[in-house]
Protein backbone atom coordinates (compact mmCIF):
# COMPACT_ATOMS: atom_id res chain seq x y z
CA UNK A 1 -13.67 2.51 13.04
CA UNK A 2 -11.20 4.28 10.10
CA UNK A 3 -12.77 4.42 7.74
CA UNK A 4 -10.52 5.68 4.24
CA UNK A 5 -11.64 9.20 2.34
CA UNK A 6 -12.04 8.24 -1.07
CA UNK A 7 -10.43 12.25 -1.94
CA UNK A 8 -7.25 11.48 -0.01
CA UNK A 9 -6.41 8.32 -1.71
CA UNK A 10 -6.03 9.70 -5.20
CA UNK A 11 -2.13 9.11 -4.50
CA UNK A 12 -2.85 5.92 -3.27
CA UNK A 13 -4.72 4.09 -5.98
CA UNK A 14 -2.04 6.17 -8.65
CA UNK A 15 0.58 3.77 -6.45
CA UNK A 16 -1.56 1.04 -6.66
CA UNK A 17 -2.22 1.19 -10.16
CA UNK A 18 1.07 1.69 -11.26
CA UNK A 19 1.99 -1.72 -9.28
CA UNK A 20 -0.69 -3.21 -11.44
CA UNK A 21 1.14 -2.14 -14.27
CA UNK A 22 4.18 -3.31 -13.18
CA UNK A 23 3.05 -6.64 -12.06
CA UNK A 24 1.41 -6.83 -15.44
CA UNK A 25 5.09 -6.41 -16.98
CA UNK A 26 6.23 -8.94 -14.55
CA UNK A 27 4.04 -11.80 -16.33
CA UNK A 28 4.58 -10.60 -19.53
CA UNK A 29 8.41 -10.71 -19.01
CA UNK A 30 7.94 -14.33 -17.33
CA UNK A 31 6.40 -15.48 -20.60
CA UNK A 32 8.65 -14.07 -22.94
CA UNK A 33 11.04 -16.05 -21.02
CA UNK A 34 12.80 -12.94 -20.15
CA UNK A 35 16.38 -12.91 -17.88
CA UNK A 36 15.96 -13.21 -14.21
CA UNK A 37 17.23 -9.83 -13.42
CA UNK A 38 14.83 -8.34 -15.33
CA UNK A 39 12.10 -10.35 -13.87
CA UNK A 40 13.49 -9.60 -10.38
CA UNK A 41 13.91 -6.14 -11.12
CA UNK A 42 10.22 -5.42 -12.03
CA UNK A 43 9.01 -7.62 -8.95
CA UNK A 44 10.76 -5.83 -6.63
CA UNK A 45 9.41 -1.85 -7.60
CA UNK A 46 5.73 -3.29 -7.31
CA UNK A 47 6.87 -5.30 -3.98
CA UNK A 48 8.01 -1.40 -3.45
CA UNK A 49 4.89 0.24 -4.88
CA UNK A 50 2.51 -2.17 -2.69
CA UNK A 51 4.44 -1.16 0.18
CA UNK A 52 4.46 2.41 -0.14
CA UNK A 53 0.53 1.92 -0.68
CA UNK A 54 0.14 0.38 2.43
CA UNK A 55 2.30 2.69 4.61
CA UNK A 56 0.43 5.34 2.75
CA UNK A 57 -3.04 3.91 4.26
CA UNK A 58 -2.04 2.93 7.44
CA UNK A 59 -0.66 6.53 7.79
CA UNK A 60 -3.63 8.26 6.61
CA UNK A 61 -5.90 5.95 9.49
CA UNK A 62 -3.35 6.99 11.96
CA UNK A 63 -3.86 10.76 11.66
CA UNK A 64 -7.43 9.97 11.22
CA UNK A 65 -7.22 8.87 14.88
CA UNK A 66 -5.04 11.33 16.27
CA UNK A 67 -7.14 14.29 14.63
CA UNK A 68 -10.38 13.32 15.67
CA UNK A 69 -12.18 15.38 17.98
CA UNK A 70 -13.28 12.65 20.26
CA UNK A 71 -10.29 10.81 20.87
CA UNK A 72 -8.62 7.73 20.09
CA UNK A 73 -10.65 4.47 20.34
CA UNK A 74 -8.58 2.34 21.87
CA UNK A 75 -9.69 -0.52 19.33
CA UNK A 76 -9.10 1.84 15.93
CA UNK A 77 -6.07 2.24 18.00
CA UNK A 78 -5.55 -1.67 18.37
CA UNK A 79 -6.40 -1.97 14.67
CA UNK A 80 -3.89 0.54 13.39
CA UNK A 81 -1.16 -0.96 15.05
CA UNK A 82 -1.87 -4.77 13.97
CA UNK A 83 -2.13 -3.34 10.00
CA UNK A 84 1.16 -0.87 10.71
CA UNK A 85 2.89 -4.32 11.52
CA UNK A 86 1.38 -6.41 8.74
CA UNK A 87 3.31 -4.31 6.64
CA UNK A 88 6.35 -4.37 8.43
């Protein structure tokens, strides 16, 4: 099993919490009845930001598996590649 190192996902939760800002302005710019572009706009960078979080994760349980001393279980390997294509 992967399981995530809370000191390597620093960067993560920064992306992660900056999409929860952004998604924050999305509502707020939905209420205030906002143009669409705008609305759009801000959507699409935390659509971007959630990605990039998820790529990031997936990445860091990927060398996780190809650094570990005792080889690759072929179900973390299994695992990996069914969340590396969730995001895809």
């Amino acid at each position: 099993m992967v399981v995530l190192d809370i000191e390597e996902m620093g960067p993560v939760i920064n992306r992660l919490r900056r999409a929860q800002g952004q998604i924050g302005g999305v509502i707020r710019l939905i209420e205030e009845g906002r143009d669409c572009k705008d609305v759009v706009t801000q959507l699409a960078a935390a659509s971007r930001a959630l990605d990039r979080a998820g790529f990031a994760i997936v990445a860091t349980g990927l060398e996780q598996c190809l650094t570990a001393p005792e080889g690759v279980d072929p179900a973390d390997r299994e695992a990996m590649e069914k969340l590396f294509l969730t995001l895809a």
